[in-house]
Structure formats: C-alpha cells, structure tokens
PDB file of N, CA and C in Angstrom:
ATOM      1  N   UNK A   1     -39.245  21.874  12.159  1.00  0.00           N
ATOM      2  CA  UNK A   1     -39.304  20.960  13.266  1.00  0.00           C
ATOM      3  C   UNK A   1     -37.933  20.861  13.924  1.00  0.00           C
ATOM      4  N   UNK A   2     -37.681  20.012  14.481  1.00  0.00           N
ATOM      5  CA  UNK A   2     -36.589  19.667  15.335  1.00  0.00           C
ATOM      6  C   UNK A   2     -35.612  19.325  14.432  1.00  0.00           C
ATOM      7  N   UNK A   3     -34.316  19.706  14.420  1.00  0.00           N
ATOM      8  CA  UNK A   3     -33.108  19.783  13.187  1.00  0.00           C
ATOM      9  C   UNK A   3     -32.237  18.102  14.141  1.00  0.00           C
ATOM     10  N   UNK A   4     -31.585  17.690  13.050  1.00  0.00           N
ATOM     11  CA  UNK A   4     -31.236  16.193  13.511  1.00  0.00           C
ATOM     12  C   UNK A   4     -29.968  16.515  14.185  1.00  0.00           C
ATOM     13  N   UNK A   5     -29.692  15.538  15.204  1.00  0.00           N
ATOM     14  CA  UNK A   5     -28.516  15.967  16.062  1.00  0.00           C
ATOM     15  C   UNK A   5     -27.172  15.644  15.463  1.00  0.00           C
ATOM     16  N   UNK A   6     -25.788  15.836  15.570  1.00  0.00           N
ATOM     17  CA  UNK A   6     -24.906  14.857  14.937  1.00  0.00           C
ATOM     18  C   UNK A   6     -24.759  13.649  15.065  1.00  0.00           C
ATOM     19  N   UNK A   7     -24.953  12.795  15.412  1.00  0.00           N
ATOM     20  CA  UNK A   7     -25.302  11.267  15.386  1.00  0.00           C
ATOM     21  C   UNK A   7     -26.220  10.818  14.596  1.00  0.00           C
ATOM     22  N   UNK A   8     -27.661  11.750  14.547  1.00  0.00           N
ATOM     23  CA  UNK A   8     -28.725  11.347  13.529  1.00  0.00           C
ATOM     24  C   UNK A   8     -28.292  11.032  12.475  1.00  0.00           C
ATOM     25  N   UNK A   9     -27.136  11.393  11.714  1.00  0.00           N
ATOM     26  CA  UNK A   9     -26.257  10.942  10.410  1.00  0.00           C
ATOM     27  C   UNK A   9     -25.857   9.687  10.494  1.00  0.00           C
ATOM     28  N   UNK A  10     -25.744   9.054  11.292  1.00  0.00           N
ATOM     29  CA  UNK A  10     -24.919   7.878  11.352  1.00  0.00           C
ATOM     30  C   UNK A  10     -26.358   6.801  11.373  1.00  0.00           C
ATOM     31  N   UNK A  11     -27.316   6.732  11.270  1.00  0.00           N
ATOM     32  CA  UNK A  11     -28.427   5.935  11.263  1.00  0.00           C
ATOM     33  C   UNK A  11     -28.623   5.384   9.890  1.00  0.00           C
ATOM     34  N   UNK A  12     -29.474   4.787   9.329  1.00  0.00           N
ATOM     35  CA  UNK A  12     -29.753   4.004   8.897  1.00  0.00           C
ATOM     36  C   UNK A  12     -29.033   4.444   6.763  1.00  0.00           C
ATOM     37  N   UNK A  13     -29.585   5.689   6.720  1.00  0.00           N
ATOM     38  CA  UNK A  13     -29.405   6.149   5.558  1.00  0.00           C
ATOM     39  C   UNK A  13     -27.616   6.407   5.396  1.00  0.00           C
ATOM     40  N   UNK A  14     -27.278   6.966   6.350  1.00  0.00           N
ATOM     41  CA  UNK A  14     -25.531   6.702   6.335  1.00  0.00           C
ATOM     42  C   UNK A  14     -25.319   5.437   6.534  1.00  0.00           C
ATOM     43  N   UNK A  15     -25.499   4.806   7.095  1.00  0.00           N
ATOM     44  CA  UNK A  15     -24.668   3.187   7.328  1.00  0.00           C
ATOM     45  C   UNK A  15     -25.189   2.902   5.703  1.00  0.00           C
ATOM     46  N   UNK A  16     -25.831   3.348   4.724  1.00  0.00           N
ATOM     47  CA  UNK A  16     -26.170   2.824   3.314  1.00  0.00           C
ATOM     48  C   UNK A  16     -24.987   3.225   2.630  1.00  0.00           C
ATOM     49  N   UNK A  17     -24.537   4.860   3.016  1.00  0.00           N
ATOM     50  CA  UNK A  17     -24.010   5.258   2.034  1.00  0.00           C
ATOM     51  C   UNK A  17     -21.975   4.405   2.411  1.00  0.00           C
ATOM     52  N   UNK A  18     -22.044   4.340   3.354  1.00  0.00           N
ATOM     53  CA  UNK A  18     -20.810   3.750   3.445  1.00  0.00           C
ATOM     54  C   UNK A  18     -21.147   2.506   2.927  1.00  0.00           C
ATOM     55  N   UNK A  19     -21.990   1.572   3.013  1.00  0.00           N
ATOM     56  CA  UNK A  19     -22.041  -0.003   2.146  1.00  0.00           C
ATOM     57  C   UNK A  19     -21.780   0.283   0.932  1.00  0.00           C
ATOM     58  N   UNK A  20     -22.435   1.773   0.623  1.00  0.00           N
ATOM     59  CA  UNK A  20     -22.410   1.748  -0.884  1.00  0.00           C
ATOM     60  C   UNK A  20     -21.073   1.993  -1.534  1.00  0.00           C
ATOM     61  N   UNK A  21     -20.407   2.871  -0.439  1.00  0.00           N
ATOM     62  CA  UNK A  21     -18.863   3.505  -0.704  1.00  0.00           C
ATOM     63  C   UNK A  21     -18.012   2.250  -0.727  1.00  0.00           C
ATOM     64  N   UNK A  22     -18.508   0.895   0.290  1.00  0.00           N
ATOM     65  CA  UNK A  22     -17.499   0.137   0.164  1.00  0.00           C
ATOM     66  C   UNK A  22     -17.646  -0.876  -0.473  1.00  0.00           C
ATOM     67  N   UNK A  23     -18.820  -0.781  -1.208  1.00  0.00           N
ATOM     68  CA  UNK A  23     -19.161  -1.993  -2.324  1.00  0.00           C
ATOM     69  C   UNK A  23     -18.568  -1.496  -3.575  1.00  0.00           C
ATOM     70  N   UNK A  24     -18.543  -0.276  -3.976  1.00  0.00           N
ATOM     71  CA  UNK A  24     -17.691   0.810  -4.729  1.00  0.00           C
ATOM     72  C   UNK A  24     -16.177   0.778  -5.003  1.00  0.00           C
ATOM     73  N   UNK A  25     -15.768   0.753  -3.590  1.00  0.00           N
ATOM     74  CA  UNK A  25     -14.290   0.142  -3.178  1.00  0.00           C
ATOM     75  C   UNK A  25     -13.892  -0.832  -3.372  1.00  0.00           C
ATOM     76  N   UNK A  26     -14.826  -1.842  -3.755  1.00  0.00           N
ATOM     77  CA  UNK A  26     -14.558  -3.409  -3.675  1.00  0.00           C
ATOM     78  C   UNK A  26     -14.781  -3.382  -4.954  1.00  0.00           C
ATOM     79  N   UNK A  27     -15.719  -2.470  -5.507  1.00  0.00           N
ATOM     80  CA  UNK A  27     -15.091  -3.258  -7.010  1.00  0.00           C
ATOM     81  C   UNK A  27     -14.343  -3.047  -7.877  1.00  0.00           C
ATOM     82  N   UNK A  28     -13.693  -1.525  -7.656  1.00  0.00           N
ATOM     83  CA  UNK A  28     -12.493  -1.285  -7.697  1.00  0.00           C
ATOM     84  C   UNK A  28     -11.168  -2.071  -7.628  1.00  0.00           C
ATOM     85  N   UNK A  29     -11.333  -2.991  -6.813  1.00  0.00           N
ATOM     86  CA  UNK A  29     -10.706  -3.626  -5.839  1.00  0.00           C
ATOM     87  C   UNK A  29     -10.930  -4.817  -6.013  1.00  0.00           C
ATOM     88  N   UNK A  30     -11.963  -5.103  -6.995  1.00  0.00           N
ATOM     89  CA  UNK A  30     -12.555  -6.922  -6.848  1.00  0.00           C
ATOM     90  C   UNK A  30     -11.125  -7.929  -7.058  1.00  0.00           C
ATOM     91  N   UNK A  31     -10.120  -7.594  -7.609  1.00  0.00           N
ATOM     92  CA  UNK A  31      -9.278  -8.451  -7.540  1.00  0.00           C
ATOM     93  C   UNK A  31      -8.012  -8.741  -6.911  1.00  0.00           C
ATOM     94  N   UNK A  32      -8.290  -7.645  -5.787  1.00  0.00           N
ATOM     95  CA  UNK A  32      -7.310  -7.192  -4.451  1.00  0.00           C
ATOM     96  C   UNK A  32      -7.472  -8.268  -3.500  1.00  0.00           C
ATOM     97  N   UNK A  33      -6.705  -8.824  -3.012  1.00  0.00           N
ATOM     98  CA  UNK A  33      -6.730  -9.215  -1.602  1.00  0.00           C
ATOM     99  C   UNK A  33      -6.308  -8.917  -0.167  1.00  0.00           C
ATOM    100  N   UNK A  34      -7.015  -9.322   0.866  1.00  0.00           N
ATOM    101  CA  UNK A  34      -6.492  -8.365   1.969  1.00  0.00           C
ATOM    102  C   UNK A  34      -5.748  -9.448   2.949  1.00  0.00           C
ATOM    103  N   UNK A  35      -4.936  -8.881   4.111  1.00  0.00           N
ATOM    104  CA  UNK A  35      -4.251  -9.386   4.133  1.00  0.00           C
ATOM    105  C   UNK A  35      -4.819 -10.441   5.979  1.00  0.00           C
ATOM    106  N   UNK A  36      -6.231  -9.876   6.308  1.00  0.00           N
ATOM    107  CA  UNK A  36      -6.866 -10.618   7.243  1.00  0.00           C
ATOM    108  C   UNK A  36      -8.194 -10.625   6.991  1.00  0.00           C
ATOM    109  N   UNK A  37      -8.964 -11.457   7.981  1.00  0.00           N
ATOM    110  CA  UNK A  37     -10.397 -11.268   7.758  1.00  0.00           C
ATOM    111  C   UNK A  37     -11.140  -9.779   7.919  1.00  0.00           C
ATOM    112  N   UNK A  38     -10.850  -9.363   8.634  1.00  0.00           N
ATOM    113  CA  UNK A  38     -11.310  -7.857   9.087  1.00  0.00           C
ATOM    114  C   UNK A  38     -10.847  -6.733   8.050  1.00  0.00           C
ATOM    115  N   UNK A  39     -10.009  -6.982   6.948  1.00  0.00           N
ATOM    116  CA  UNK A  39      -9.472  -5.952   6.348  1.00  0.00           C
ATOM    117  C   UNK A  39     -10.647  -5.312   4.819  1.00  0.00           C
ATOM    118  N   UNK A  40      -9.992  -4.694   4.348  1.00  0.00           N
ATOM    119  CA  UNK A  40     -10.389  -4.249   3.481  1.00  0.00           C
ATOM    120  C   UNK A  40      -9.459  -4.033   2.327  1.00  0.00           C
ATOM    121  N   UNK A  41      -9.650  -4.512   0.715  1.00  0.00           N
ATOM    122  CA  UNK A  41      -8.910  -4.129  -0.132  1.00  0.00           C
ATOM    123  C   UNK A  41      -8.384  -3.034  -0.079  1.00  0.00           C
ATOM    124  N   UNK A  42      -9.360  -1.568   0.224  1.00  0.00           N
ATOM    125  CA  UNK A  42      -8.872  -0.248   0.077  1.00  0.00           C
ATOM    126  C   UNK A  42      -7.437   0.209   1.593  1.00  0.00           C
ATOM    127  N   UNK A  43      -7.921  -0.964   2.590  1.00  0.00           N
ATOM    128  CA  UNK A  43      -7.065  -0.147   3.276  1.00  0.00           C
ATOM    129  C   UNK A  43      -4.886  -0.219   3.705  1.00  0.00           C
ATOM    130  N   UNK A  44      -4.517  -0.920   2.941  1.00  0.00           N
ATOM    131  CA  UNK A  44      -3.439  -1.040   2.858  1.00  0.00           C
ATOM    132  C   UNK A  44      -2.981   0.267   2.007  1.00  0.00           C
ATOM    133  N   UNK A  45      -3.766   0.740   1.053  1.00  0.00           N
ATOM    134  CA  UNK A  45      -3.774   1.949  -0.087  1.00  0.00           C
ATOM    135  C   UNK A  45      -4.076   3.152   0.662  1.00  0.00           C
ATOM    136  N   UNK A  46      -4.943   2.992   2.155  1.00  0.00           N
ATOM    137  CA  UNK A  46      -5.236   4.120   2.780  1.00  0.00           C
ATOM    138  C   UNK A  46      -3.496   4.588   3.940  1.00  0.00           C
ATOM    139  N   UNK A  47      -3.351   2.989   4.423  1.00  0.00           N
ATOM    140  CA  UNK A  47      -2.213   3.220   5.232  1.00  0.00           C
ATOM    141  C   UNK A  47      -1.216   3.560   4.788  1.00  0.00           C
ATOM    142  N   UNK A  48      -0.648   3.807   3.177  1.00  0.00           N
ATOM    143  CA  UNK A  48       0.439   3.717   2.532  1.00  0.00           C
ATOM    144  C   UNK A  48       0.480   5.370   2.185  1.00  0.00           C
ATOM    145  N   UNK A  49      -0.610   5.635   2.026  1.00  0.00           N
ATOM    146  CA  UNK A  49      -1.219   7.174   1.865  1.00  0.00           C
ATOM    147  C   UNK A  49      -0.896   8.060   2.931  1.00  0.00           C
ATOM    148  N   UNK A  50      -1.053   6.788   4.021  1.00  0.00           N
ATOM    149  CA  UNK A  50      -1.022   8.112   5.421  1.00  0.00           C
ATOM    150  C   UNK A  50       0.168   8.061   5.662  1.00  0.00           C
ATOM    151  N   UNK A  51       0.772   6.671   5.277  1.00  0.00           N
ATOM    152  CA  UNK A  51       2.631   6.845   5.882  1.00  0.00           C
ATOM    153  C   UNK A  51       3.471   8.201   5.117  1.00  0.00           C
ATOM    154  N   UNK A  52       2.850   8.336   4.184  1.00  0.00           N
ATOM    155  CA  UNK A  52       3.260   9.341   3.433  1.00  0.00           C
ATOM    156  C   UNK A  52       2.990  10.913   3.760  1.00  0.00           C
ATOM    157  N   UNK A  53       2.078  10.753   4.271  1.00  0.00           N
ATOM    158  CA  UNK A  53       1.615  12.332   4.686  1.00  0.00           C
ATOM    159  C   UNK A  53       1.528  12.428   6.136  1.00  0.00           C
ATOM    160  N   UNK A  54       2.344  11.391   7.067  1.00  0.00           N
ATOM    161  CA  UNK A  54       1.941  11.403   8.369  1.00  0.00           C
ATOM    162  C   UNK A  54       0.874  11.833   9.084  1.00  0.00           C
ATOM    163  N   UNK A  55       0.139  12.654   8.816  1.00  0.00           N
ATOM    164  CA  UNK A  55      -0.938  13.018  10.025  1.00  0.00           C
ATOM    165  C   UNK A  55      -1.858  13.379   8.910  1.00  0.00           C
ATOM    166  N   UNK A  56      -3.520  13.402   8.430  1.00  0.00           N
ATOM    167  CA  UNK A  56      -3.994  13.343   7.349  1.00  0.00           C
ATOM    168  C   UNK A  56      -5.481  13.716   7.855  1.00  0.00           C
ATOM    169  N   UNK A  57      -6.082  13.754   7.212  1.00  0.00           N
ATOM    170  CA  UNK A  57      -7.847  14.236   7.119  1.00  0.00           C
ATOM    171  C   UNK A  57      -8.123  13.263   6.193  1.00  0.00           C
ATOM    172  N   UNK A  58      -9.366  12.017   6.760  1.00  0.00           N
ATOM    173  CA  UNK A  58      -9.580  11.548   5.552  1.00  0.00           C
ATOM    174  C   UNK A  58     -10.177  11.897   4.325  1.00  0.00           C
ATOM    175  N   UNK A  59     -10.760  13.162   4.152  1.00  0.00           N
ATOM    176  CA  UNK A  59     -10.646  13.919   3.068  1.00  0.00           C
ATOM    177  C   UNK A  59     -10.320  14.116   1.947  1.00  0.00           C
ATOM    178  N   UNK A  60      -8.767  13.700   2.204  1.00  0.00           N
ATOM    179  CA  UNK A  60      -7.526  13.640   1.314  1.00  0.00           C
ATOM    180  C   UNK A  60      -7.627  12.552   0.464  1.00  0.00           C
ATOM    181  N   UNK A  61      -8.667  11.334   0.867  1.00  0.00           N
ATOM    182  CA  UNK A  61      -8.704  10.034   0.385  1.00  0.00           C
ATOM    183  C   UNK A  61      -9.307  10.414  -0.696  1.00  0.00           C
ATOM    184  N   UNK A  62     -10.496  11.072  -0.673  1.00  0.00           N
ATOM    185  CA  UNK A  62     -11.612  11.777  -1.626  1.00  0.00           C
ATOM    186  C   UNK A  62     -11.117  12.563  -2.758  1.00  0.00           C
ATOM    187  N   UNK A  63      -9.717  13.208  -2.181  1.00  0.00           N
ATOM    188  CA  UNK A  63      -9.296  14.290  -3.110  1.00  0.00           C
ATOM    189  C   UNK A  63      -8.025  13.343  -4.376  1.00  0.00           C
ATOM    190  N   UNK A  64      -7.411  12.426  -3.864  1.00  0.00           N
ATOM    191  CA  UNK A  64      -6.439  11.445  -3.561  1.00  0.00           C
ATOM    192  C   UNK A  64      -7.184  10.765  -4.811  1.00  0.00           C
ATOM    193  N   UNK A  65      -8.275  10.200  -4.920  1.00  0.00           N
ATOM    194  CA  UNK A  65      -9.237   9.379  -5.647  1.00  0.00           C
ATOM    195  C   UNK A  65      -8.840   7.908  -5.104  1.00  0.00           C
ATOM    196  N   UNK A  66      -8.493   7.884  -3.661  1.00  0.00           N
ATOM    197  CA  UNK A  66      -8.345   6.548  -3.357  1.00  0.00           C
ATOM    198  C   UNK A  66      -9.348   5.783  -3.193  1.00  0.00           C
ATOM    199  N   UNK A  67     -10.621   6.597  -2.017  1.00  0.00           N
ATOM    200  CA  UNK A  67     -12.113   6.039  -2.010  1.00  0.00           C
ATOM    201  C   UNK A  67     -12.525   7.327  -1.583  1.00  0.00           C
ATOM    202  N   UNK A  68     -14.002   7.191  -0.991  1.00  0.00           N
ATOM    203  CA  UNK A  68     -14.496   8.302  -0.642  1.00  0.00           C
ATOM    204  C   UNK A  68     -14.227   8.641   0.507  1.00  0.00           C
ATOM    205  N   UNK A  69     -14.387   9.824   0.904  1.00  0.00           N
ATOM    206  CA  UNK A  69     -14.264  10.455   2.115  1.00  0.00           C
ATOM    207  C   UNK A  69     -15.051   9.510   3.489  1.00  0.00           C
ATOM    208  N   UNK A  70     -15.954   9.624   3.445  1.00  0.00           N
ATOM    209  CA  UNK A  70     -16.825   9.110   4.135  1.00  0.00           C
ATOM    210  C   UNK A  70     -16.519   7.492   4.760  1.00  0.00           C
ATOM    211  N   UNK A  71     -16.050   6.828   3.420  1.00  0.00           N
ATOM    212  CA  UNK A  71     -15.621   5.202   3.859  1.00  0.00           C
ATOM    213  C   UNK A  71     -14.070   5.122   3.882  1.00  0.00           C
ATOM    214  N   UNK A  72     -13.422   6.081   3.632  1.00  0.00           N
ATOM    215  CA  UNK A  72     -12.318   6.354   4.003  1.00  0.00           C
ATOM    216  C   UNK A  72     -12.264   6.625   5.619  1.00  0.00           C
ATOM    217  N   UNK A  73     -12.866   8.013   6.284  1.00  0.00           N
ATOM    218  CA  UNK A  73     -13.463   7.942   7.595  1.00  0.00           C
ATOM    219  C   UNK A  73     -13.894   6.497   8.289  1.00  0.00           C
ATOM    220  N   UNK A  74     -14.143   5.588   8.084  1.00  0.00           N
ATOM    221  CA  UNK A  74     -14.752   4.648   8.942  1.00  0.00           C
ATOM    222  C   UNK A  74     -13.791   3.820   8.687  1.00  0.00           C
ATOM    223  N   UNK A  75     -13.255   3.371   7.452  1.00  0.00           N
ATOM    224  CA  UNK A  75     -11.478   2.534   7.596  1.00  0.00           C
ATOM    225  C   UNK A  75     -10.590   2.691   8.802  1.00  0.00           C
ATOM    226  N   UNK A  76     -10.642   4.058   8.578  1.00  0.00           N
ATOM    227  CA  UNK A  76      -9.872   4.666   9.972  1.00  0.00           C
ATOM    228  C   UNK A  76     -10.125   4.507  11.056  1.00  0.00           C
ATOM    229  N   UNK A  77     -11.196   4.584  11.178  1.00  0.00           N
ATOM    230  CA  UNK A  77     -11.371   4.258  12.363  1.00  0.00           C
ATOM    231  C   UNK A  77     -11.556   2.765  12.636  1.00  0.00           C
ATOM    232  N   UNK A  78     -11.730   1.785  11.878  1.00  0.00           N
ATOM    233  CA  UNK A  78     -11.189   0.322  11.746  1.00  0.00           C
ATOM    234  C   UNK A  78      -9.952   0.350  12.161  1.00  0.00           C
ATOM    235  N   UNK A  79      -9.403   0.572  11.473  1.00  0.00           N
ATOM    236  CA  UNK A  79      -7.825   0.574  11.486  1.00  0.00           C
ATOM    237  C   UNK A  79      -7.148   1.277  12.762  1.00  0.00           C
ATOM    238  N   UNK A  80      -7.773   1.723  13.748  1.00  0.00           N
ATOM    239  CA  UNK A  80      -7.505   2.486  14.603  1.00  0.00           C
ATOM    240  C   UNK A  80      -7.781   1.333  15.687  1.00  0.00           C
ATOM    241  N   UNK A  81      -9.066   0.535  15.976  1.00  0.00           N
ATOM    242  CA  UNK A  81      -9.360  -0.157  16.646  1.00  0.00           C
ATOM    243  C   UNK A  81      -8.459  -1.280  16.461  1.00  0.00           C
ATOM    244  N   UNK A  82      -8.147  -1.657  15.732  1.00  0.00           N
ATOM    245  CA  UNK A  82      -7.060  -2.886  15.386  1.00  0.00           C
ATOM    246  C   UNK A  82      -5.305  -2.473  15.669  1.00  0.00           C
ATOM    247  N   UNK A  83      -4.838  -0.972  16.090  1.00  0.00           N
ATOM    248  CA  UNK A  83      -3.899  -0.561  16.424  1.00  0.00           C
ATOM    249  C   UNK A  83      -2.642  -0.071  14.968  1.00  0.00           C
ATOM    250  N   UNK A  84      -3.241  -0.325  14.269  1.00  0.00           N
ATOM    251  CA  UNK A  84      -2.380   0.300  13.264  1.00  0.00           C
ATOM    252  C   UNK A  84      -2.700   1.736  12.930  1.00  0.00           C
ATOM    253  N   UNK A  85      -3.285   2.411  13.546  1.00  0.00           N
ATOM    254  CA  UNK A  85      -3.703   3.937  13.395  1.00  0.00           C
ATOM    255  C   UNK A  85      -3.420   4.749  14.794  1.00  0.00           C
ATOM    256  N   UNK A  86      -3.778   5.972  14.952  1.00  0.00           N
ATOM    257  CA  UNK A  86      -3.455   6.435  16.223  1.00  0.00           C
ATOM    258  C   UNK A  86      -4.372   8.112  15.595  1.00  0.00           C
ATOM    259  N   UNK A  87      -5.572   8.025  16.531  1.00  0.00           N
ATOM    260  CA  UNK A  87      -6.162   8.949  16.220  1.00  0.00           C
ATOM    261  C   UNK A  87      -6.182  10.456  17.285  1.00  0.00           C
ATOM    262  N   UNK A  88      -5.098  11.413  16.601  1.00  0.00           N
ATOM    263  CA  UNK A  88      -5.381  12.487  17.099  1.00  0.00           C
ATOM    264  C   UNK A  88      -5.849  13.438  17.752  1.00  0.00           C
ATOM    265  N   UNK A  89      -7.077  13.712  17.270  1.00  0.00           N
ATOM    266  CA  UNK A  89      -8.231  14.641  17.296  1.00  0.00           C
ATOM    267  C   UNK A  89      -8.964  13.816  16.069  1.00  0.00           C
ATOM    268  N   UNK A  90     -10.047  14.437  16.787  1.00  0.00           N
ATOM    269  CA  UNK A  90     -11.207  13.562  15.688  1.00  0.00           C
ATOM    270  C   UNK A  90     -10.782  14.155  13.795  1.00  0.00           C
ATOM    271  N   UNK A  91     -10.520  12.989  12.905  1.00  0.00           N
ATOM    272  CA  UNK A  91     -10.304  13.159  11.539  1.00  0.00           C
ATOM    273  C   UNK A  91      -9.315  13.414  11.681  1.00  0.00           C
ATOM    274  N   UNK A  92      -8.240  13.226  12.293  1.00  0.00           N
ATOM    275  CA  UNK A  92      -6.805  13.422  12.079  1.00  0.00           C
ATOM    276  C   UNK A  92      -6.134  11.852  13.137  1.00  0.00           C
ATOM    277  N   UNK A  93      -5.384  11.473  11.912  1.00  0.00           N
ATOM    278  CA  UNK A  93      -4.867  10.352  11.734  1.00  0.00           C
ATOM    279  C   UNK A  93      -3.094   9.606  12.141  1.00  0.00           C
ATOM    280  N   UNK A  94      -2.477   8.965  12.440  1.00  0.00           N
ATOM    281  CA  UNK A  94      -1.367   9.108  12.016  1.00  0.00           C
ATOM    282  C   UNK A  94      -1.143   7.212  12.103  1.00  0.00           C
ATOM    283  N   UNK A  95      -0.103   6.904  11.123  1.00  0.00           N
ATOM    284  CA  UNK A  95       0.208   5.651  11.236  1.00  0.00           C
ATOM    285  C   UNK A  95       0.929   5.190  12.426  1.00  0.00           C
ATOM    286  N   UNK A  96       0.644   4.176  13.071  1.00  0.00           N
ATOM    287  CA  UNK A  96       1.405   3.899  14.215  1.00  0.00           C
ATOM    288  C   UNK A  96       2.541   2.682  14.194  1.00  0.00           C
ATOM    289  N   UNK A  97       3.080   2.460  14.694  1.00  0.00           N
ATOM    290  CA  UNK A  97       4.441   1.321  14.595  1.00  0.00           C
ATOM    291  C   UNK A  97       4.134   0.417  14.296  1.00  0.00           C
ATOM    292  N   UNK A  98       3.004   0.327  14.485  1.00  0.00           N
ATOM    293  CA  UNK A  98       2.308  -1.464  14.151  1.00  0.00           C
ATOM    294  C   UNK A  98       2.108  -1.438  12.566  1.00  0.00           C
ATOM    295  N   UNK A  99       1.460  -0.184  12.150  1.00  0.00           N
ATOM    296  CA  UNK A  99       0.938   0.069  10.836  1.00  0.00           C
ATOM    297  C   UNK A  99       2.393  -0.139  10.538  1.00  0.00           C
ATOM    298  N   UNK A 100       3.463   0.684  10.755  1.00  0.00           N
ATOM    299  CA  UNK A 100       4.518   0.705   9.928  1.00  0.00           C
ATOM    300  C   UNK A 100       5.116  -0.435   9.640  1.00  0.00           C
ATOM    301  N   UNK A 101       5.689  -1.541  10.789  1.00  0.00           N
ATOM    302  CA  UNK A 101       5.179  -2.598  10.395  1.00  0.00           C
ATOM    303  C   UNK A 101       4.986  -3.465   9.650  1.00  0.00           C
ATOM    304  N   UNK A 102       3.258  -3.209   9.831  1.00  0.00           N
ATOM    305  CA  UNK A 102       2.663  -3.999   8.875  1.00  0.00           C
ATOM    306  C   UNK A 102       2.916  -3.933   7.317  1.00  0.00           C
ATOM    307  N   UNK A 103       3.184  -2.761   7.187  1.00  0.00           N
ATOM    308  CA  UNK A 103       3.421  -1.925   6.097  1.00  0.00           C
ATOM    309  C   UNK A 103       5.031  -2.412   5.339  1.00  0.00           C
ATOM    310  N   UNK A 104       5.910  -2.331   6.362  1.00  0.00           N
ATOM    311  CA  UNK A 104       7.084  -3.634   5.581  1.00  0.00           C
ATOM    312  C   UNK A 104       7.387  -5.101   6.062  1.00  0.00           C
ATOM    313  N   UNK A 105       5.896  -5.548   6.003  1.00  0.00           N
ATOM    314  CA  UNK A 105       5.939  -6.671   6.026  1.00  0.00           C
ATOM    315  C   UNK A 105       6.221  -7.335   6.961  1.00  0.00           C
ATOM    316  N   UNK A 106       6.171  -7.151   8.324  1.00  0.00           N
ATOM    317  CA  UNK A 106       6.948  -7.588   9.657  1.00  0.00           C
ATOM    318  C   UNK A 106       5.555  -7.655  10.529  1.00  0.00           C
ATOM    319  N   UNK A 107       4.490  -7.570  10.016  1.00  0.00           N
ATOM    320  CA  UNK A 107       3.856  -7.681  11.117  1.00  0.00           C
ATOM    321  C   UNK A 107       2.105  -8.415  10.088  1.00  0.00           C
ATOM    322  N   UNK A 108       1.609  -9.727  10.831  1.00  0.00           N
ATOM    323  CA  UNK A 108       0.403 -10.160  10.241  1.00  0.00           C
ATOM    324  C   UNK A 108      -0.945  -9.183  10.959  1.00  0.00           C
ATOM    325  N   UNK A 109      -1.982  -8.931  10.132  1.00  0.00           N
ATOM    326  CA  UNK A 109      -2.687  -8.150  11.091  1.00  0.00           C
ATOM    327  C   UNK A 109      -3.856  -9.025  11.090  1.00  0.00           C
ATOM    328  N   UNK A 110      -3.431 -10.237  10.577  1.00  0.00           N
ATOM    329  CA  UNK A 110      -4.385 -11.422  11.198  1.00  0.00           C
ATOM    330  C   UNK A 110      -4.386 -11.761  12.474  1.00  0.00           C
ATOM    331  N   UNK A 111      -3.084 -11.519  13.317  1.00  0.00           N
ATOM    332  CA  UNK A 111      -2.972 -11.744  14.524  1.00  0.00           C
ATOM    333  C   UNK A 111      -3.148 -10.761  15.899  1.00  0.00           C
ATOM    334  N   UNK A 112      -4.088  -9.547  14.926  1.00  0.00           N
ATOM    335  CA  UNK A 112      -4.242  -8.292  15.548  1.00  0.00           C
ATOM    336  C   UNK A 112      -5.274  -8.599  16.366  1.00  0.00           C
ATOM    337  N   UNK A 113      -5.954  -8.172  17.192  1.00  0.00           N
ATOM    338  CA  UNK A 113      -7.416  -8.444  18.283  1.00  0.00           C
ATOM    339  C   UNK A 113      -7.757  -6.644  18.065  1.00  0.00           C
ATOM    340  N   UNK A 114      -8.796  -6.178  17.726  1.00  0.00           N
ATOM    341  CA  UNK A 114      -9.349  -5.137  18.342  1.00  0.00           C
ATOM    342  C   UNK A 114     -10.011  -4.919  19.326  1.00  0.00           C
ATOM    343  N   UNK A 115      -9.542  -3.321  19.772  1.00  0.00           N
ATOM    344  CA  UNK A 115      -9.554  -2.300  21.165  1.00  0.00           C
ATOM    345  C   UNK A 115     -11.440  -2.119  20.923  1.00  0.00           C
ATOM    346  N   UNK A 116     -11.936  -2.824  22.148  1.00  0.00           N
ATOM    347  CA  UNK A 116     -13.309  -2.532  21.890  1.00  0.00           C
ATOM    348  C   UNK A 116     -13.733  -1.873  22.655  1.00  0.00           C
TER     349      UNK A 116
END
C-alpha cells in the first residue's frame, strides 16, 4: 500500500516513544532538579555535552548513554525554542551564548519566553 511519509513518524506511536524515553529519563533523574518549569532533568547533561563537543548529532546522546537518541532529538529542539541552542542543519546543534550562560550560572532560564 501507500509507504508512510516522514512526518507519519511523528504521530501518535512516536509521541509514545518519546513519553516513554522521557519517563525513562526521569527516572534516571527522579532526584534531579531542573532549573525552570519547561526544563527537563536530562537537559542541563545534554547542554554540558554539547558545550563540549560544540556542534553534535543527537545521536551522540544515545552513544554517550546520556538518554536516547530520539528524546535527546526533541530536548533540542526544546532547547532551541527557548534560545539556548542554535540549530544548524537539521540534527546538528550548537550551544549558544545564552546556553553558555546559563551553563555558568549567569543566566535563569526561568526568565526565558520561547520562539514560537
């Protein structure tokens, strides 16, 4: 029959597997705190990752054993909308001034607004 388009992934059965990746993450994590409402335990561990490797595939998260690929991918792109990321080309990443930043402590990302 008709083969699914690239977006067809992102429907109902993917939006599971990322809940599942980030319920996964969280419990990893259950005793992490983040540092706004919008954040995520895993992603201060993702930004610290990327300051390190400047420009990255979230991939690396997977390989890294930070989280999975997949909910690693959608952090990013969180984190992109909130301005602490700066996205490349699609899956390629880099920390931006804000991240850096945030990252020594000079910047709340409670007081961030995301790019909608």
């Amino acid at each position: 029959m008709d083969e699914p388009t690239p977006d067809a992934d992102r429907g109902t059965d993917a939006d599971e597997e990322i809940d599942d990746a980030a319920a996964e993450t969280d419990a990893d994590d259950a005793e992490a705190e983040t540092d706004a409402d919008w954040m995520e335990p895993a992603d201060r561990r993702l930004l610290e990752f990327m300051q390190a490797e400047d420009a990255f595939e979230p991939t690396q998260f997977d390989e890294e054993g930070i989280c999975p690929a997949r909910y690693g991918s959608y952090r990013c792109r969180e984190l992109t909308k909130y301005g602490l990321l700066k996205q490349h080309i699609p899956g390629v990443y880099e920390v931006t001034d804000a991240g850096e930043r945030y990252l020594a402590g000079d910047l709340d990302p409670s007081d961030l607004e995301p790019d909608e």
